[in-house]
PDB file of N, CA and C in Angstrom:
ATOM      1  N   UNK A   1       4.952  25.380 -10.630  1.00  0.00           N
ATOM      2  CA  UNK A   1       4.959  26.353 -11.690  1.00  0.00           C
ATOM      3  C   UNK A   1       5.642  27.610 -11.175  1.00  0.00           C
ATOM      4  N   UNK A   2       6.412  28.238 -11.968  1.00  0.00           N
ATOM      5  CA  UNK A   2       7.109  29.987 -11.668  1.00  0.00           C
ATOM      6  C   UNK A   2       6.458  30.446 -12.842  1.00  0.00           C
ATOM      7  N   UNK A   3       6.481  31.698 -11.979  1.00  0.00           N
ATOM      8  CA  UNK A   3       6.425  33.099 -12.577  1.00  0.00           C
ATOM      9  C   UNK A   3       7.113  33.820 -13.565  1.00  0.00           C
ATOM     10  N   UNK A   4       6.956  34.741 -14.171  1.00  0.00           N
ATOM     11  CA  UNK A   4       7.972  35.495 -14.922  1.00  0.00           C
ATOM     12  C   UNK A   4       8.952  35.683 -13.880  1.00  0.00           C
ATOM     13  N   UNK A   5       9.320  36.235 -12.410  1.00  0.00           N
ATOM     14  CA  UNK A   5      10.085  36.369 -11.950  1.00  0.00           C
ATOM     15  C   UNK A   5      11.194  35.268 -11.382  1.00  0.00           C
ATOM     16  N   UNK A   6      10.387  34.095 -11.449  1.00  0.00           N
ATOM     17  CA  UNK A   6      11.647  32.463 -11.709  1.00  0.00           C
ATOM     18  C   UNK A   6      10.557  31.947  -9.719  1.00  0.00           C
ATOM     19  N   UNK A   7       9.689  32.805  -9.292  1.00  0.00           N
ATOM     20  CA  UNK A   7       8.999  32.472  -7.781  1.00  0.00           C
ATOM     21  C   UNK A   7       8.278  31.240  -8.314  1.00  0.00           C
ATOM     22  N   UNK A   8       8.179  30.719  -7.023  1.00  0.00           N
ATOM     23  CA  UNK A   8       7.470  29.407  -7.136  1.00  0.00           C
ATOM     24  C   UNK A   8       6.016  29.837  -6.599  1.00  0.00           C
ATOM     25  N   UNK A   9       4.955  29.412  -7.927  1.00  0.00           N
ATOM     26  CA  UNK A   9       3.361  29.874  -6.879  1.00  0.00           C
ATOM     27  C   UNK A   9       2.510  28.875  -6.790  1.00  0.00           C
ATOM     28  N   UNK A  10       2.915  27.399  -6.880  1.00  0.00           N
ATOM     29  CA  UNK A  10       2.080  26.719  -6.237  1.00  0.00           C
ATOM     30  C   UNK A  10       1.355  26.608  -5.011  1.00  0.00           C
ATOM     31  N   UNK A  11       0.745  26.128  -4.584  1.00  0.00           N
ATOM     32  CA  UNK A  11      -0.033  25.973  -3.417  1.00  0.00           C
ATOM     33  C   UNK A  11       0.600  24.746  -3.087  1.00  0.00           C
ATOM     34  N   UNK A  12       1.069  23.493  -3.603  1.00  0.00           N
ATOM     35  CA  UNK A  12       1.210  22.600  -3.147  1.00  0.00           C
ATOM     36  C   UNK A  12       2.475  22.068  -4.154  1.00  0.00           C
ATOM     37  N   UNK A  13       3.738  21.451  -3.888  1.00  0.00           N
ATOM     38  CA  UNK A  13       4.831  20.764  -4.495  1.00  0.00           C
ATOM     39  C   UNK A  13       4.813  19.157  -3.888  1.00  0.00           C
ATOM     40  N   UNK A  14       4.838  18.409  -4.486  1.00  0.00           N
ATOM     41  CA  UNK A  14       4.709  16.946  -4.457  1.00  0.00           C
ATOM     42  C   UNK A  14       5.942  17.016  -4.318  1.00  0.00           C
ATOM     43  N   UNK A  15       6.081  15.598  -3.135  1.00  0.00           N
ATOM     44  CA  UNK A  15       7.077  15.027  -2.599  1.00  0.00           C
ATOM     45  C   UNK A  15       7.438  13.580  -2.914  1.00  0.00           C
ATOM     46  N   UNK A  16       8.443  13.230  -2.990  1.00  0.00           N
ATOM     47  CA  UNK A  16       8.554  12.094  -2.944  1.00  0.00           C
ATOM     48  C   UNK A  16       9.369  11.193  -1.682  1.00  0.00           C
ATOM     49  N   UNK A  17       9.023   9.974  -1.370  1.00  0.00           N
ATOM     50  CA  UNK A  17       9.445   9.142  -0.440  1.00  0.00           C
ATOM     51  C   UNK A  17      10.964   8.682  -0.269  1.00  0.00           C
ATOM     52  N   UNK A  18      11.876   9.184   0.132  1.00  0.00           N
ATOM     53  CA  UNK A  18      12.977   8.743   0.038  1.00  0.00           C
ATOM     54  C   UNK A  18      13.273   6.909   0.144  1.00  0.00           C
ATOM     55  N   UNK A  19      12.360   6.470   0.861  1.00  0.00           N
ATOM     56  CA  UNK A  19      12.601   5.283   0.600  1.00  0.00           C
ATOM     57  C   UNK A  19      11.683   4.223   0.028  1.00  0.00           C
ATOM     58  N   UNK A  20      10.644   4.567  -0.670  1.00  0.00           N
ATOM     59  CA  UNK A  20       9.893   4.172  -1.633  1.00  0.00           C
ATOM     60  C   UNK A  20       9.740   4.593  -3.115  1.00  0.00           C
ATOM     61  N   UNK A  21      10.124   5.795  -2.878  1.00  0.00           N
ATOM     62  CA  UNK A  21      10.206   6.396  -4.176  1.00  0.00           C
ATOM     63  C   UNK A  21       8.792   6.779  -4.373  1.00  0.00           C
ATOM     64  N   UNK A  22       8.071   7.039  -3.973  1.00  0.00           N
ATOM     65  CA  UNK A  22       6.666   7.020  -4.660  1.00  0.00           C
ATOM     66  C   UNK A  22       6.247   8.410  -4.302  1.00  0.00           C
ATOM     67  N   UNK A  23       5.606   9.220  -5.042  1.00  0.00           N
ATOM     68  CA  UNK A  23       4.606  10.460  -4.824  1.00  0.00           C
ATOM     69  C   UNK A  23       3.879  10.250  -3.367  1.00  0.00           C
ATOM     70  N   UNK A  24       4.370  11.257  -2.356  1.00  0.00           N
ATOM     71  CA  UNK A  24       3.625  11.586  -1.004  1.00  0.00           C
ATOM     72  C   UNK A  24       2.458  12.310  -1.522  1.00  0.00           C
ATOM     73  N   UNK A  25       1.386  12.016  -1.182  1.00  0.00           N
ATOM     74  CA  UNK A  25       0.091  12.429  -1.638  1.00  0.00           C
ATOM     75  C   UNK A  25      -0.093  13.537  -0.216  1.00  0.00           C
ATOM     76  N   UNK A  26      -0.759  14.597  -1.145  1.00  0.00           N
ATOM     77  CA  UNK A  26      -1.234  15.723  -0.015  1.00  0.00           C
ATOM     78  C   UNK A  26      -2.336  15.153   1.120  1.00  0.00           C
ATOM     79  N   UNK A  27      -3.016  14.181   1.347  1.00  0.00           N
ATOM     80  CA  UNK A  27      -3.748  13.618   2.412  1.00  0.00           C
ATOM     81  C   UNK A  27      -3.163  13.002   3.237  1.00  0.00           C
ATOM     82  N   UNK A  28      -1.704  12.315   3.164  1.00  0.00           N
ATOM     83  CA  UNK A  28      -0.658  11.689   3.970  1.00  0.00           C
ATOM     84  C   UNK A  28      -0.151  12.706   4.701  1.00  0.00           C
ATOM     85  N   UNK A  29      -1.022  12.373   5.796  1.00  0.00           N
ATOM     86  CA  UNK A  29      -0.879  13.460   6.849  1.00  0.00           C
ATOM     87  C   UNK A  29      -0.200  12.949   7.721  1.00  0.00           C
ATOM     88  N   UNK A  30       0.553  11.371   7.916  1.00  0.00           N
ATOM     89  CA  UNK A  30       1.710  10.773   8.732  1.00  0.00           C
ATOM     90  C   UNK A  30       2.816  10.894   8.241  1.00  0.00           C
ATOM     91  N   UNK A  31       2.735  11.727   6.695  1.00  0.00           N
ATOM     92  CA  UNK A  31       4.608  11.955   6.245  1.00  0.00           C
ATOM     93  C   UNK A  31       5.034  12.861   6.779  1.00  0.00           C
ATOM     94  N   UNK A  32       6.611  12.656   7.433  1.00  0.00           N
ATOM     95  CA  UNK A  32       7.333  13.800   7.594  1.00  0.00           C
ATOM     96  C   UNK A  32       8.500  14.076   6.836  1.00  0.00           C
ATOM     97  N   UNK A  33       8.999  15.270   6.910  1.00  0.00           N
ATOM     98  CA  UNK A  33      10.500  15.417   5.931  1.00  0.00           C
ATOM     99  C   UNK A  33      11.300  16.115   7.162  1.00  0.00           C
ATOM    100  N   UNK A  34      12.552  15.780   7.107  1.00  0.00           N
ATOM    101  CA  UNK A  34      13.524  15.695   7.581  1.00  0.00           C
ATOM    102  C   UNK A  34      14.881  16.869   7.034  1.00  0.00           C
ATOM    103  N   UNK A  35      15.429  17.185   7.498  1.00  0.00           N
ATOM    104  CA  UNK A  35      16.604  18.202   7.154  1.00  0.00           C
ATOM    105  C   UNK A  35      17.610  18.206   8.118  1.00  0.00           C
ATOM    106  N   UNK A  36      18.708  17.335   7.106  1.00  0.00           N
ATOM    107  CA  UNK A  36      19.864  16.406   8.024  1.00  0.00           C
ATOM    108  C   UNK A  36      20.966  18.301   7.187  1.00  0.00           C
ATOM    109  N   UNK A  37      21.663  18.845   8.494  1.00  0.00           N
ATOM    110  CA  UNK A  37      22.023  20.200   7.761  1.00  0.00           C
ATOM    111  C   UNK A  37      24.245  20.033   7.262  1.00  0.00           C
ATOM    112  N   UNK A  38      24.430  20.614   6.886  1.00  0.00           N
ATOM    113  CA  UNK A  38      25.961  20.271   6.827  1.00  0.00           C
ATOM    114  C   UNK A  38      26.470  20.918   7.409  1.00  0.00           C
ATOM    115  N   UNK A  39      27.715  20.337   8.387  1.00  0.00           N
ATOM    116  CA  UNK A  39      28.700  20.909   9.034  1.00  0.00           C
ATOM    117  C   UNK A  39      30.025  20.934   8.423  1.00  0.00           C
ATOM    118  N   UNK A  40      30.612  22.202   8.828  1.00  0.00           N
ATOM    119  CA  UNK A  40      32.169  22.110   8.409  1.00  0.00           C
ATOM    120  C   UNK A  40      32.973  21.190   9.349  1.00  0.00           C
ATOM    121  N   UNK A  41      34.113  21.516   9.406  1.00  0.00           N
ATOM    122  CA  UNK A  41      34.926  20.642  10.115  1.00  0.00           C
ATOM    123  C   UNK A  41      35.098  20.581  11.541  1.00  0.00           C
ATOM    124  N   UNK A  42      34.670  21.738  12.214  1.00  0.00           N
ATOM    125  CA  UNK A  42      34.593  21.975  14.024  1.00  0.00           C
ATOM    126  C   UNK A  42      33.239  21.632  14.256  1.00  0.00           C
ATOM    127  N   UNK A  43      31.877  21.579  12.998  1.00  0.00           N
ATOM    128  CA  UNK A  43      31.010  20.828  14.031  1.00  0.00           C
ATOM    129  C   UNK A  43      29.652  21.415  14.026  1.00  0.00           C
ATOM    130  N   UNK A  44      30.403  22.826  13.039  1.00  0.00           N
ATOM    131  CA  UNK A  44      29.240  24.028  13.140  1.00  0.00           C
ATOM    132  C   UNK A  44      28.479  24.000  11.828  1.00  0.00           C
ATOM    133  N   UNK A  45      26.971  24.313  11.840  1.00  0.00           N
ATOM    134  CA  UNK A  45      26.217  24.150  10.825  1.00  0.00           C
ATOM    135  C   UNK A  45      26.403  24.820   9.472  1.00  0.00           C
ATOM    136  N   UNK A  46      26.377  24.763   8.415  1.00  0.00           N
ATOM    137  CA  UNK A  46      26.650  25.738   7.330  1.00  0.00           C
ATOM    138  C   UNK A  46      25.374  26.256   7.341  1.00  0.00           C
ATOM    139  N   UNK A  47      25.040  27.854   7.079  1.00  0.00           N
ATOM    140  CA  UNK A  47      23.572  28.279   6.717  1.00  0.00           C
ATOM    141  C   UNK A  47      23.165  27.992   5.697  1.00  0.00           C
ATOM    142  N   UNK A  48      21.853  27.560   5.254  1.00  0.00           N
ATOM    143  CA  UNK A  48      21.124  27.030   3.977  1.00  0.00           C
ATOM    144  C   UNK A  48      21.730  25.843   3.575  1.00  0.00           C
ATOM    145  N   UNK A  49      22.747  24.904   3.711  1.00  0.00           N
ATOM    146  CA  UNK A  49      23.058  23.726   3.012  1.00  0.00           C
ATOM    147  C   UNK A  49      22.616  22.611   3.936  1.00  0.00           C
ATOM    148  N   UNK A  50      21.413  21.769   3.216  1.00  0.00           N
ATOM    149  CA  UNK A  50      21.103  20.704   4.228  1.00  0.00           C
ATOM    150  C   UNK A  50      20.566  19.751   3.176  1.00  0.00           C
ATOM    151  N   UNK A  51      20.829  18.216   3.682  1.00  0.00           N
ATOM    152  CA  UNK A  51      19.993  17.255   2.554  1.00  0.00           C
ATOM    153  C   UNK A  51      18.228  17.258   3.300  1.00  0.00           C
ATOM    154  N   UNK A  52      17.771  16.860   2.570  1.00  0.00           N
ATOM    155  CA  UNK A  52      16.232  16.595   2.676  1.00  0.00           C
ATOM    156  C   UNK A  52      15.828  15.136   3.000  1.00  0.00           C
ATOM    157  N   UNK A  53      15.422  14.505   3.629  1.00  0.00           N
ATOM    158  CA  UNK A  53      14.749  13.366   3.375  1.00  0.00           C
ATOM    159  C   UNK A  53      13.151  13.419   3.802  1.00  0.00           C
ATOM    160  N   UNK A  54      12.460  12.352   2.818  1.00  0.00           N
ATOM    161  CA  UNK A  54      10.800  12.818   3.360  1.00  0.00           C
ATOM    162  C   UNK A  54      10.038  11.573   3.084  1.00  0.00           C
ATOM    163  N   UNK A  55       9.533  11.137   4.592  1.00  0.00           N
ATOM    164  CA  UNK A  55       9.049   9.336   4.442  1.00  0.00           C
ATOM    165  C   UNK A  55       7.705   9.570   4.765  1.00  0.00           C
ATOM    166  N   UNK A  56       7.078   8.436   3.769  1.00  0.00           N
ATOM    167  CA  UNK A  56       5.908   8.304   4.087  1.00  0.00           C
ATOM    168  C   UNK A  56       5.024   8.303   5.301  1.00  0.00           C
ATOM    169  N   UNK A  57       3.698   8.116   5.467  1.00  0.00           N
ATOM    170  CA  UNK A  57       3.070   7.492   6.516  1.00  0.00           C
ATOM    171  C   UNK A  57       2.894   5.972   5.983  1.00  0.00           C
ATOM    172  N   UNK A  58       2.739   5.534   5.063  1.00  0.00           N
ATOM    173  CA  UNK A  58       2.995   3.993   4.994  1.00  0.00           C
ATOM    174  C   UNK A  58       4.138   3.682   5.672  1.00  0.00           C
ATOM    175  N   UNK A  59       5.298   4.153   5.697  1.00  0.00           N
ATOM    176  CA  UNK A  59       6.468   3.659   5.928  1.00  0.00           C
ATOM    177  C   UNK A  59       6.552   3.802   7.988  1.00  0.00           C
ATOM    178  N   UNK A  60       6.049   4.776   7.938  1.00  0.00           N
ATOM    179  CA  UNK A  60       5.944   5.167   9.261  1.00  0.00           C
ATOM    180  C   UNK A  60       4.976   4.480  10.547  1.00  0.00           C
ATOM    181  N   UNK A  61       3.905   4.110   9.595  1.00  0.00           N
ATOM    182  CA  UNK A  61       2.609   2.909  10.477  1.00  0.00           C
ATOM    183  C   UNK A  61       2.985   1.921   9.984  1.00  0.00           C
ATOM    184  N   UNK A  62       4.078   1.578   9.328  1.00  0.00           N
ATOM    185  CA  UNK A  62       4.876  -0.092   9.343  1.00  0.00           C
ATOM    186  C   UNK A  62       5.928  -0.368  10.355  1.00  0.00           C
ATOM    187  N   UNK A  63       6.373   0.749  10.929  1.00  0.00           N
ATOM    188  CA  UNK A  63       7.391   0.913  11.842  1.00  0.00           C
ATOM    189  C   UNK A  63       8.772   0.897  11.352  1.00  0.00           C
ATOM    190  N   UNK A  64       8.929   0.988   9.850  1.00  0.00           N
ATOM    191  CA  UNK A  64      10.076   0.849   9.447  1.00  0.00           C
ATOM    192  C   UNK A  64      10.865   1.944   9.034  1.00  0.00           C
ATOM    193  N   UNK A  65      10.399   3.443   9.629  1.00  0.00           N
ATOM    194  CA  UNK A  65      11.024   4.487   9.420  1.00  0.00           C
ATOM    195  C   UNK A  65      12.828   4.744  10.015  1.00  0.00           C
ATOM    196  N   UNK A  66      12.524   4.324  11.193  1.00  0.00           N
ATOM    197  CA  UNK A  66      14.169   4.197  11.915  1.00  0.00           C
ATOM    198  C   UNK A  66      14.982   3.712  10.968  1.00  0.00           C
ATOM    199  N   UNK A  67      14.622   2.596  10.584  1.00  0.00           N
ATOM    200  CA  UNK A  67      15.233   1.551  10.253  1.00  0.00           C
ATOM    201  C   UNK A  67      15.771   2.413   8.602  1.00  0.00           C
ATOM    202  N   UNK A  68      14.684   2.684   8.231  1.00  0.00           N
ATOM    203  CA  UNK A  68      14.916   3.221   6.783  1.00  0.00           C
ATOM    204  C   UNK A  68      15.728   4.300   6.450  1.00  0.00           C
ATOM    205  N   UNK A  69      15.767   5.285   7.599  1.00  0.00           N
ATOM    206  CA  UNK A  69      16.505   6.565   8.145  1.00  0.00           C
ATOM    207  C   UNK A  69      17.898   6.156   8.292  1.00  0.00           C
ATOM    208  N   UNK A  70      18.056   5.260   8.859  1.00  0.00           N
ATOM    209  CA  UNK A  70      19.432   4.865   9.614  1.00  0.00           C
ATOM    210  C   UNK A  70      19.972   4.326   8.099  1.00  0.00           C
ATOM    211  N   UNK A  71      19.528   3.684   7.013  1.00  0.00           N
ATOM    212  CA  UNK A  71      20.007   2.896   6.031  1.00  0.00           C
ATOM    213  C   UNK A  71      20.962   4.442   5.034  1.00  0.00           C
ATOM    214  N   UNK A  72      19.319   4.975   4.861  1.00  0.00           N
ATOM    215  CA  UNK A  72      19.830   5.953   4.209  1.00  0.00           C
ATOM    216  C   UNK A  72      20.763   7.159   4.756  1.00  0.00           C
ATOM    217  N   UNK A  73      20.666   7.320   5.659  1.00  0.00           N
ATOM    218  CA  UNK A  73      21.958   8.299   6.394  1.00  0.00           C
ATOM    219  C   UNK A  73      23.060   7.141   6.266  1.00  0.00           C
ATOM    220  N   UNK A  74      23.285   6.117   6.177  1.00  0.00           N
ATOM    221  CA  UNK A  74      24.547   5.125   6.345  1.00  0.00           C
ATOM    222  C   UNK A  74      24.988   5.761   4.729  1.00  0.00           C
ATOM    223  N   UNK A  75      24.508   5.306   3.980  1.00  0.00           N
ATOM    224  CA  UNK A  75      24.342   5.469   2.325  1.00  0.00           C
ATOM    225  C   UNK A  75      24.970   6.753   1.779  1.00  0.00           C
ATOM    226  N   UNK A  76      24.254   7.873   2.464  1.00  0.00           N
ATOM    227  CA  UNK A  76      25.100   8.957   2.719  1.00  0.00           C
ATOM    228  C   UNK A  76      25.745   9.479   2.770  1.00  0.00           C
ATOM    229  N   UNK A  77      26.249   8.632   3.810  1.00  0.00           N
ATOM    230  CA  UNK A  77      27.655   9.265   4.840  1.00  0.00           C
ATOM    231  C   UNK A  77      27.590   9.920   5.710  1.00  0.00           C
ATOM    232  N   UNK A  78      26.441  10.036   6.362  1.00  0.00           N
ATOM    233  CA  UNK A  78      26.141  10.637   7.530  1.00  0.00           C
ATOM    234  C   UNK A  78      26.437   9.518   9.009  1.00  0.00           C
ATOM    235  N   UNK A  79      26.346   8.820   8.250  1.00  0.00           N
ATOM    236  CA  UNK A  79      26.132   7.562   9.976  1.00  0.00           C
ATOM    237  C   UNK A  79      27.165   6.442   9.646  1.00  0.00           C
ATOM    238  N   UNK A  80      27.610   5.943  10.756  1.00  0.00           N
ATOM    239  CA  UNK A  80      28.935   5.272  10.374  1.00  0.00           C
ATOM    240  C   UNK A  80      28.438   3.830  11.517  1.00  0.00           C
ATOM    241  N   UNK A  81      28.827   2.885  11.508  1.00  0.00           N
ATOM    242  CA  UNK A  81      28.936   1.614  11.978  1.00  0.00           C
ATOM    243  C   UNK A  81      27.384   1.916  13.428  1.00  0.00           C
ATOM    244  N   UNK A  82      26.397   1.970  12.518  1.00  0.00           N
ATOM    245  CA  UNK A  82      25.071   1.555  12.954  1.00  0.00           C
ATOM    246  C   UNK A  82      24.339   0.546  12.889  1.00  0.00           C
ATOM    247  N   UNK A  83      24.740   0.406  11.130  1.00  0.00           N
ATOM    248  CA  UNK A  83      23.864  -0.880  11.296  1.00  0.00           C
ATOM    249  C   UNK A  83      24.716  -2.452  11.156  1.00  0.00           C
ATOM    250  N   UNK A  84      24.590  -3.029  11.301  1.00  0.00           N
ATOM    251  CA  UNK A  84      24.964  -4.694  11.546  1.00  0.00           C
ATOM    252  C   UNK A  84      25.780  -4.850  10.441  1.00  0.00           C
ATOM    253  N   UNK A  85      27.026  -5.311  10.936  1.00  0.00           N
ATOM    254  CA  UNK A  85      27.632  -5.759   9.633  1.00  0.00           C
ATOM    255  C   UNK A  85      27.404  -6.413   8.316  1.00  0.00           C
ATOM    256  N   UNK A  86      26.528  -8.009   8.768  1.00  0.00           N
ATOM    257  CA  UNK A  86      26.410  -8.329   7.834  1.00  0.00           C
ATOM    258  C   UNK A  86      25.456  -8.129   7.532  1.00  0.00           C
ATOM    259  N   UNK A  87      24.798  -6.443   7.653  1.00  0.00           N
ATOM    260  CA  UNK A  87      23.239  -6.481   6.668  1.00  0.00           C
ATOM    261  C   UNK A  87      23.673  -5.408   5.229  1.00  0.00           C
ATOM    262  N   UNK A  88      22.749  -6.183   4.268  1.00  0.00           N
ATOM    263  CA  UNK A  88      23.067  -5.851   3.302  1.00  0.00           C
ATOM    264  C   UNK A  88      22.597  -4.486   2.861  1.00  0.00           C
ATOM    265  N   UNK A  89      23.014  -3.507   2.393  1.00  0.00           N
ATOM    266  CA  UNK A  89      22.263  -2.308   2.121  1.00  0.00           C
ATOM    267  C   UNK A  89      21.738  -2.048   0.401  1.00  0.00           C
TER     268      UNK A  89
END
């Protein structure tokens, strides 16, 4: 919710799972979020422009966070010839 002034005054903003899609519940205390940031062309960070990603703790006590990270940075365009050719994305 905002304010008359356009501020955000929640106490809490729901997240969602980049690779489940599903509402991170405020007791999922094994999710983390991530902030992959953008660089220009020599390498250097831009200030404030970064994508978000934010995975569960289901995903994380399955062990399939790497795995899920690496898909979606491929997807991206962040990550280039990581994962196996012939896996399907």
């Amino acid at each position: 919710m905002e304010n008359e002034e356009g501020q955000k005054v929640d106490l809490y903003i729901p997240r969602k799972c980049s690779v489940t899609h599903r509402i991170i519940t405020a007791k999922d205390h094994g999710s983390v979020q991530i902030n992959v940031p953008k660089v220009n062309k020599k390498g250097v960070i831009v200030p404030g422009k970064y994508t978000t990603f934010a995975v569960s703790g289901g995903v994380r006590t399955g062990g399939a966070s790497d795995h899920s990270i690496n898909v979606i940075c491929t997807k991206k365009g962040f990550l280039k010839h990581v994962l196996p050719k012939n896996m399907v994305l």
